[in-house]
Each structure stands twice: as structure tokens, then as C-alpha cells.
Protein backbone atom coordinates (compact mmCIF):
# COMPACT_ATOMS: atom_id res chain seq x y z
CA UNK A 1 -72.50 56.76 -31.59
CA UNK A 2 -70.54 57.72 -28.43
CA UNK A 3 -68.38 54.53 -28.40
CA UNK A 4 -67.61 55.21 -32.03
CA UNK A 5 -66.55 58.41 -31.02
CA UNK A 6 -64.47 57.34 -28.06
CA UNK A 7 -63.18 54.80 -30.45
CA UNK A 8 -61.96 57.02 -33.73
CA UNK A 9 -60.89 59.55 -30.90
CA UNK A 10 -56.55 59.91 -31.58
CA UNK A 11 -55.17 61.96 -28.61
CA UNK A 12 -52.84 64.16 -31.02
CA UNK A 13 -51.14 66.86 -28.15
CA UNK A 14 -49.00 69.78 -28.70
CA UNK A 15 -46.87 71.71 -26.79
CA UNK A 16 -46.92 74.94 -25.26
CA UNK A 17 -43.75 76.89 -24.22
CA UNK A 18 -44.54 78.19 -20.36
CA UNK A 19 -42.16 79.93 -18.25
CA UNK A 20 -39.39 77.69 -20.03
CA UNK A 21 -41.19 74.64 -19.94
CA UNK A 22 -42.58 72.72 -22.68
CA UNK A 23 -46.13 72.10 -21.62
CA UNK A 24 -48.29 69.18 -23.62
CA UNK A 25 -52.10 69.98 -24.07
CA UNK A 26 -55.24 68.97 -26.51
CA UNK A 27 -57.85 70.95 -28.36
CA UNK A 28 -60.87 69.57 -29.80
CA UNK A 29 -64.33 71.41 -31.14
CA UNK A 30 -65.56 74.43 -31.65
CA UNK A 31 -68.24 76.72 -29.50
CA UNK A 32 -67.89 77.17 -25.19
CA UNK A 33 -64.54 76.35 -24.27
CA UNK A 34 -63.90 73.69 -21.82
CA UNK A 35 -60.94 73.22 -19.63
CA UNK A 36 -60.25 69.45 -18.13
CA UNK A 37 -58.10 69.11 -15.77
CA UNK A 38 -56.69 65.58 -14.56
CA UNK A 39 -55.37 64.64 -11.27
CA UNK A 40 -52.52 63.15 -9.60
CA UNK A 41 -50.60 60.97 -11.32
CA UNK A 42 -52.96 61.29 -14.27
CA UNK A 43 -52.81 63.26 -17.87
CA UNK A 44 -55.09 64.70 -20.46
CA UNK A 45 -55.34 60.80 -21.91
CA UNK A 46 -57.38 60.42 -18.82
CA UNK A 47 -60.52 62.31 -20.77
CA UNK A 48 -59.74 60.48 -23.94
CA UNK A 49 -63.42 59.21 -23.04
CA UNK A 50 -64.59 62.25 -22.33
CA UNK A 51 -62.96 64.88 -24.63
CA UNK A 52 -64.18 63.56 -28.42
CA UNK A 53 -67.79 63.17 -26.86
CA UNK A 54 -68.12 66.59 -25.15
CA UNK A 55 -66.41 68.03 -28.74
CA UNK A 56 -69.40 66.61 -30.90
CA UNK A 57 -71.74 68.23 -28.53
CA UNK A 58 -70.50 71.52 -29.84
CA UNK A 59 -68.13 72.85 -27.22
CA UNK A 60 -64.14 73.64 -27.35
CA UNK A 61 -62.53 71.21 -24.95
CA UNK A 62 -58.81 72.16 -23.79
CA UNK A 63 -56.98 69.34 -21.33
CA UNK A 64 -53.76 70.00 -19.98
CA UNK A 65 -51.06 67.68 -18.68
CA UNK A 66 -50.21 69.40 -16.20
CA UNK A 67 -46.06 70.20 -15.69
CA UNK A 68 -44.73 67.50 -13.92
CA UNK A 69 -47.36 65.02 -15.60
CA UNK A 70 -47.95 63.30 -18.31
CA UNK A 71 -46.00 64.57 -21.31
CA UNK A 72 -45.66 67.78 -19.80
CA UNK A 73 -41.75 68.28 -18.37
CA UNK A 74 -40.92 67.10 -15.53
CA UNK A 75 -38.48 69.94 -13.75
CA UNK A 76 -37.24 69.32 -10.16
CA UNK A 77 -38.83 72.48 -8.49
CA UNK A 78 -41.34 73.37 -5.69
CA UNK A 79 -44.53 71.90 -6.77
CA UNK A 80 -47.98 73.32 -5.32
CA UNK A 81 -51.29 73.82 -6.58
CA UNK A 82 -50.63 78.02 -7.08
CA UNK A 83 -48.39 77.22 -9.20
CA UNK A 84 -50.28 75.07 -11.85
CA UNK A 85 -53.23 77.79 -10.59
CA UNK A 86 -50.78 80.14 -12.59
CA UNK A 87 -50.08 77.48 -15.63
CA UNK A 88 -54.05 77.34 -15.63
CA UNK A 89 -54.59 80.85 -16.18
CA UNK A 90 -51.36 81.92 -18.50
CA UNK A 91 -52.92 79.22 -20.59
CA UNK A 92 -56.22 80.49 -20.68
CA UNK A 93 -54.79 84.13 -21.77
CA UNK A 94 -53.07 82.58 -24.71
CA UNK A 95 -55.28 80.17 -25.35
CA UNK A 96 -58.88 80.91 -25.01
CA UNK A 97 -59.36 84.65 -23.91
CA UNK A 98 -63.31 84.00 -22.96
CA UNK A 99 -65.29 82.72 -19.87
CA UNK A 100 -64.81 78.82 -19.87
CA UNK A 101 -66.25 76.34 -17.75
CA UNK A 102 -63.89 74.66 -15.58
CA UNK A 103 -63.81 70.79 -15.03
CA UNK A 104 -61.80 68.92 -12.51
CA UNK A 105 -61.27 65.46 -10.79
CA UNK A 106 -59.29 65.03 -7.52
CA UNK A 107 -56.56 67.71 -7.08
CA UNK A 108 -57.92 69.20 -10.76
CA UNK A 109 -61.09 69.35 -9.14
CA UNK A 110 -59.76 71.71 -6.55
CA UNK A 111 -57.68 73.18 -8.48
CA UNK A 112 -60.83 74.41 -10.99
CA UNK A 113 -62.37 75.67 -8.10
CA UNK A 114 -59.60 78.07 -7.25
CA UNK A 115 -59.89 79.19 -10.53
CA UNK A 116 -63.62 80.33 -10.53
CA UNK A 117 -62.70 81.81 -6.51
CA UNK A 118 -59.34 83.72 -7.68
CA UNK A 119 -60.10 84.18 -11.11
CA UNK A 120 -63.76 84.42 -11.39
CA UNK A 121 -63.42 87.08 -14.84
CA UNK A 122 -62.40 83.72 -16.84
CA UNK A 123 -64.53 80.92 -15.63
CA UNK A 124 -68.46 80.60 -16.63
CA UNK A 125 -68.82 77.99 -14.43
CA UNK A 126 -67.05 74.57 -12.81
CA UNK A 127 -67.49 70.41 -13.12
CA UNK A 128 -66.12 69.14 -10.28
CA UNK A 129 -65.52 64.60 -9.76
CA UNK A 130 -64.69 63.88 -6.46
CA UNK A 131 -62.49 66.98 -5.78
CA UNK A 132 -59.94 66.29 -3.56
CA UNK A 133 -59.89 68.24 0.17
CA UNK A 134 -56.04 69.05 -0.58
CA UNK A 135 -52.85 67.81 -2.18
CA UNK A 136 -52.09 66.53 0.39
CA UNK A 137 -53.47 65.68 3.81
CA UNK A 138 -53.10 68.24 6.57
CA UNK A 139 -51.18 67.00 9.58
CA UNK A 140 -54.39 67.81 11.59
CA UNK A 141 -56.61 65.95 9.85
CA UNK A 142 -54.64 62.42 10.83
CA UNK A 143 -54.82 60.96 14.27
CA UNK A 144 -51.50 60.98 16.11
CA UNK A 145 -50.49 57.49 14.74
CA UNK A 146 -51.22 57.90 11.10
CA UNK A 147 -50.14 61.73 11.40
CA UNK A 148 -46.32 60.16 12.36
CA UNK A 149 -46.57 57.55 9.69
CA UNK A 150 -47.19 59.97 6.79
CA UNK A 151 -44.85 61.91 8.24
CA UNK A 152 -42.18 59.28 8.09
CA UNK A 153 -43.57 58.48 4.73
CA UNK A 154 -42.64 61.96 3.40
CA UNK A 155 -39.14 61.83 4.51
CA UNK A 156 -38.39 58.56 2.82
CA UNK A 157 -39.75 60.02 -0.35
CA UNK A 158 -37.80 62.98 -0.34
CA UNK A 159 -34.21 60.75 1.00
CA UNK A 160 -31.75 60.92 -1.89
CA UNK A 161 -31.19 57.19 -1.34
CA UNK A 162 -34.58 56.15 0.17
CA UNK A 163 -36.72 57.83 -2.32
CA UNK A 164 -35.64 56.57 -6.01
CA UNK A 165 -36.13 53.10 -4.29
CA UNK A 166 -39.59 53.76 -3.03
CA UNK A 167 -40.81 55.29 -6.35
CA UNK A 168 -38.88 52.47 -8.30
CA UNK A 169 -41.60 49.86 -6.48
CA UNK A 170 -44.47 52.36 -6.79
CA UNK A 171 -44.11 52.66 -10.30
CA UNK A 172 -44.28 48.83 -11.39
CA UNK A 173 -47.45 48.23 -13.34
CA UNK A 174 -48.67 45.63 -10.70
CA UNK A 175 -48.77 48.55 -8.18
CA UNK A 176 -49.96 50.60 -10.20
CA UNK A 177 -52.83 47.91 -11.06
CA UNK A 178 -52.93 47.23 -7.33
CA UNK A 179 -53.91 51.05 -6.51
CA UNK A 180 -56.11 51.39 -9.30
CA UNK A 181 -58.72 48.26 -7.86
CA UNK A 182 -58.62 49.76 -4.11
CA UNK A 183 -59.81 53.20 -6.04
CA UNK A 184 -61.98 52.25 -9.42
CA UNK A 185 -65.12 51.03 -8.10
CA UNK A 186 -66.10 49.92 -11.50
CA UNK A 187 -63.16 47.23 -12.36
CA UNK A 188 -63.76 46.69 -16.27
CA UNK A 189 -62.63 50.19 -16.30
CA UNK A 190 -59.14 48.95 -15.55
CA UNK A 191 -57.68 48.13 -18.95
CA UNK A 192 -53.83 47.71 -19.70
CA UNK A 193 -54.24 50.68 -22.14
CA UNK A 194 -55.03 52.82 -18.59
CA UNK A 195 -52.11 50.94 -17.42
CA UNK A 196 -49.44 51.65 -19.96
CA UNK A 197 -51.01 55.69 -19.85
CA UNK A 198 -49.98 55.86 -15.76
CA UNK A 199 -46.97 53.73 -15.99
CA UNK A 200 -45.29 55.50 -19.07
CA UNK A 201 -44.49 59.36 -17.57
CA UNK A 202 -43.14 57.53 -14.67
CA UNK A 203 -40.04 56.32 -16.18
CA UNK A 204 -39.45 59.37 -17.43
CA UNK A 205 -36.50 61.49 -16.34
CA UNK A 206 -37.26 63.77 -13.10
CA UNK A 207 -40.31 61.77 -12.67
CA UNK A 208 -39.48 60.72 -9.26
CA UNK A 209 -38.04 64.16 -8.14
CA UNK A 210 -41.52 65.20 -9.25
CA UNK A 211 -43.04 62.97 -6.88
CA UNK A 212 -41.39 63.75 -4.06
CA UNK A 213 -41.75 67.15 -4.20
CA UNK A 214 -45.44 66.91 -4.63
CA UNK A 215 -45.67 64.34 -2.12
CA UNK A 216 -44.06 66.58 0.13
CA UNK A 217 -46.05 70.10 -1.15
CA UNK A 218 -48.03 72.27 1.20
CA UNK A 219 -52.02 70.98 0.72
CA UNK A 220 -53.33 74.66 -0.62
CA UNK A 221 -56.54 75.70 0.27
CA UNK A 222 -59.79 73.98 1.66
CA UNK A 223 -62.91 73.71 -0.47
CA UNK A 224 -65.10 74.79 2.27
CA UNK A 225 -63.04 78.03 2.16
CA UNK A 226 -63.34 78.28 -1.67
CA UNK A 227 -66.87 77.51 -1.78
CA UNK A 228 -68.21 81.03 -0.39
CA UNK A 229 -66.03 82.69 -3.11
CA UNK A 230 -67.40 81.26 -5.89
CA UNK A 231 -70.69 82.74 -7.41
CA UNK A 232 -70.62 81.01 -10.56
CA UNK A 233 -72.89 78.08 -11.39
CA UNK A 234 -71.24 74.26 -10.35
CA UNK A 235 -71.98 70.64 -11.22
CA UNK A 236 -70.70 68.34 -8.46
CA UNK A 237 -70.49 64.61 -9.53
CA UNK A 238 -69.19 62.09 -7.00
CA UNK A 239 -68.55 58.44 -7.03
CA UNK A 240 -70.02 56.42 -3.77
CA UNK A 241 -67.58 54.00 -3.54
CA UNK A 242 -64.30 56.30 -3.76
CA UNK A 243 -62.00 55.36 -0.49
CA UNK A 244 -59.68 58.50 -1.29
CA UNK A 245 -62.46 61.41 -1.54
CA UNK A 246 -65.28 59.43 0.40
CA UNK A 247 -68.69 60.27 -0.23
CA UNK A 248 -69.16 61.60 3.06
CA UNK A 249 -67.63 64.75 2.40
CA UNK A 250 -69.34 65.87 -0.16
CA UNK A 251 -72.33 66.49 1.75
CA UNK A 252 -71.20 70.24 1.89
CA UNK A 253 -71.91 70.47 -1.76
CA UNK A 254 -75.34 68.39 -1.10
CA UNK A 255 -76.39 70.94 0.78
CA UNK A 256 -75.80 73.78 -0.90
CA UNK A 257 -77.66 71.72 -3.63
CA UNK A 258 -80.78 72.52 -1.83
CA UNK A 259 -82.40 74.89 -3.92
CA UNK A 260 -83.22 78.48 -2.36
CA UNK A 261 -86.11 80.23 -4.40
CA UNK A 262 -86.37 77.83 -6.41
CA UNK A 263 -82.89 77.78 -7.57
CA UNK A 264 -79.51 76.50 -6.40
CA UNK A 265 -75.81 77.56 -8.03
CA UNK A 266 -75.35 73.73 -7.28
CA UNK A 267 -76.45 70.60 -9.05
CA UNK A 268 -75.23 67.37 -7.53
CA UNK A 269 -75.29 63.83 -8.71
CA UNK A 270 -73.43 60.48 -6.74
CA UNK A 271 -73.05 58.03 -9.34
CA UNK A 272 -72.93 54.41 -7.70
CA UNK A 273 -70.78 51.31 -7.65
CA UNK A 274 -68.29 54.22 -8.93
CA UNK A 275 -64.84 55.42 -7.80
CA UNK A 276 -62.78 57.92 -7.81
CA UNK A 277 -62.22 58.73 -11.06
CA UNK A 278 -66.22 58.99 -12.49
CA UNK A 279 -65.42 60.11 -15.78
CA UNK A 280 -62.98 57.21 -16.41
CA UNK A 281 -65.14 54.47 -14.65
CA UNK A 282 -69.02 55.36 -16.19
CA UNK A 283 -68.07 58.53 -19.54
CA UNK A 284 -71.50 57.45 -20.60
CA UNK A 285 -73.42 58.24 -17.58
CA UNK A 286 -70.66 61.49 -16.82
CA UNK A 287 -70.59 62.39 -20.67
CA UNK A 288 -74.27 62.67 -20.51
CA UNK A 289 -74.42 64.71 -16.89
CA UNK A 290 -72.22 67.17 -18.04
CA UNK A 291 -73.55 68.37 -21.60
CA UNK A 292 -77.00 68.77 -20.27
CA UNK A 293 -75.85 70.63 -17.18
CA UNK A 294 -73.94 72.65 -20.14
CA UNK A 295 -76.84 73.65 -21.35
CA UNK A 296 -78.56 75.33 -18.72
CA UNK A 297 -75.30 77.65 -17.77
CA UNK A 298 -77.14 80.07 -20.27
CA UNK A 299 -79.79 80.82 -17.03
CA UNK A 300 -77.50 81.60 -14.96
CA UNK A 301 -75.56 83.94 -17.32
């Protein structure tokens, strides 16, 4: 039943006029509304495993490409994750107007946690898939040699003559086949039809602008300063074998798995011989996480 689902599933999106912008998004269901959020270099096609599933199970699911992504516009401004923090919310008003539960992989997983910390009226409660640390990595974070590579790295990206050439070679399906295996830890996840949804908004005007300038962004805030801000109940899922968010740091969320009193605001799962991208790599094993953690949020309510 949940492959046929997956299967008849058409990704129909409409747009969304936001400060200017036309803004591509998908609704599905009816009941507790859910709001995905993809991450880097992603889109809302990214839960097209996810989204008809969790619908059926009799909740409202929302996903977003964010602007800059996807078939969201691509304008050549200062990109950080405030300001799709503000997209999140503006949407929310418009769109949804009741507690949802926010669910996130990589930067969306961060970014869903700054929106039950900073906006904790709107959000029941939070799904976070290997949430990133940052958008990008913190200069003290790298040792010296790596820390004056990236650094290099960022001022090729944003060169006017340096940086269309760079994003020209990572943009070519091979690559972005290439970056995919180091990061997909289940490889028959990998199909051309993933392919085709990455390559696609790349060749799209202001695509590389878009790059740069997130490439180049400030990082935002850490989850371990989030995480004593948020009182609402979380499910943390995390692929072992992710190189990018490695399973080592999620053992702040292990911990505060550890239930106190017989009760813990967080429920963790690692999923093996899974990436970084859980939801893509194993929906039937994330699909099924998710809706019954759904169904407990009414204990915590």
C-alpha cells in the first residue's frame, strides 16, 4: 500500500507570492499540519516519498522549496537561515494559522528547530534527520589547514570569473551522482529521477549567484544553543553512515533521550547502513517512525 502510494503520488506545486518572490510549495491531507523542510541543494520533490504516505495517515503536510531552491526564485541577495526562518513563519500565518509539527533534514533540520526556539506559539513539536550543525562550517571548527582551504574555496565561489566556472563543473549530473554516493549510504536510493530533480534548478537563471551567496552565508546558530530553548516534544532520526552530519554528534540529542521520570521530550532512532538524507534512502522505515511518534504528541500536549 505505501509503494502504491509513493507511486500514484504527482508532485502538483503552487506558488506563493512572498516579499516579491514567487515561492513554490505542496499541500496534501487533511488533520495536524506538517511542515517539511528540505535541505541544501534539495526541494519539496525530495519528500515525494514521504509526503503522499504521511497524507493518508491523516495529517496536512506543507513542503516548501525554499527561495533560492527548487522551483522557488532564485534572486541574487544575502542568503541566511533568518531569512528563510522568516519565509517559514509568513508562510505559516497565511497558510496554516495552528500549532504544526516541524520536520527538517540537514540545514531544514536546523532550521525547524529555530522555529520551535523563536517561534514556539506555532510549532507542536519538531522531526529532525541528521540536522546540520550550521550552513556552513565555522572557521573554528576547521584545523588551520582545512580552515585556509575553505576559505580559499569561498572566494573562488563568489569571483565573478572563478565562480560561474566552478558551479558550471559542480552542476554536471556525474558530480552531482559523484556527491550523492560519498553521502547516500543506501545506493539503490540513487535513481536518475533524484538526479534530474538536483540537476534541473541548477541551470536555472541566478542559480549560481544563489550558490555563492549561500556558500559564502554566515552559519546561524548552534543546535546545542537551540536545544535549551525548545520545550516542545522532538523526534531525532539519524543515519550512521552520513560523512556530512556524522553520527557522532548527535549524541547530544542521545542524551537528552534519556528519559527523566519516566519521560523524555526526546525520542531518538539511528537508522543503519543509512546516509544523510534518511527519509530519501529508507521512507519505509522513516515513514513509519514518524506517524507513530505523531501519535503520541497528544501526551505531551
Amino acid at each position: 500500500m505505501t509503494a502504491q502510494l509513493v507511486a500514484d503520488f504527482a508532485l502538483e506545486k503552487q506558488t506563493w507570492t512572498w516579499q516579491g518572490y514567487n515561492i513554490k510549495y505542496v499541500v496534501q491531507g487533511t488533520g495536524q499540519p506538517l511542515v517539511l523542510i528540505h535541505g541544501f541543494g534539495a526541494s519539496s520533490g525530495h519528500w515525494r516519498k514521504n509526503i503522499p504516505v504521511l497524507a493518508a495517515a491523516g495529517y496536512q503536510v506543507f513542503a516548501l522549496d525554499l527561495l533560492g531552491f527548487g522551483g522557488s526564485e532564485k534572486p541574487a541577495i544575502a542568503y541566511s537561515l533568518d531569512l528563510w526562518q522568516d519565509l517559514l513563519k509568513d508562510f505559516w500565518t497565511v497558510f496554516i494559522q495552528r500549532p504544526a509539527v516541524f520536520v527538517g533534514n540537514s540545514i531544514g533540520g536546523l532550521l525547524a528547530m529555530m522555529m520551535l526556539a523563536n517561534h514556539p506559539e506555532i510549532a507542536a513539536g519538531g522531526i529532525l534527520l541528521n540536522a546540520a550543525g550550521g550552513l556552513n562550517h565555522r572557521p573554528d571548527e576547521l584545523p588551520p589547514p582545512l580552515r585556509l582551504v575553505m576559505g580559499s574555496f569561498t572566494k573562488l565561489v563568489s569571483s565573478n570569473w572563478a565562480g560561474p566556472l566552478l558551479f558550471n563543473q559542480v552542476r554536471q549530473k556525474h558530480r552531482i551522482r559523484g556527491s550523492l554516493r560519498q553521502v547516500y549510504g543506501n545506493k539503490d536510493a540513487i535513481t536518475d529521477e533524484l538526479i534530474d530533480m538536483l540537476h534541473q534548478p541548477a541551470l536555472e537563471a541566478g542559480a549560481q549567484k544563489v550558490f555563492a551567496a549561500i556558500l559564502t552565508a554566515p552559519p546561524g546558530p548552534r543546535p546545542i544553543d537551540l536545544l535549551p530553548l525548545i520545550q516542545q516534544p522532538l523526534l531525532v532520526i539519524w543515519g550512521e553512515d552520513d560523512p556530512w552530519t556524522p553520527i557522532k554528534g548527535a549524541e547530544v540529542y542521545k542524551t537528552l533521550s534519556t528519559a527523566v521520570d519516566g519521560q523524555s521530550v526526546v525520542t531518538f532512532h539511528s537508522i543503519p547502513k543509512t546516509g544523510h538524507c534518511p527519509h530519501d534512502e529508507r521512507p519505509d522505515v522513516v515513514n513509519a517512525l514518524m506517524i507513530d511518534w505523531l501519535a503520541t504528541l497528544a501526551a505531551f500536549a
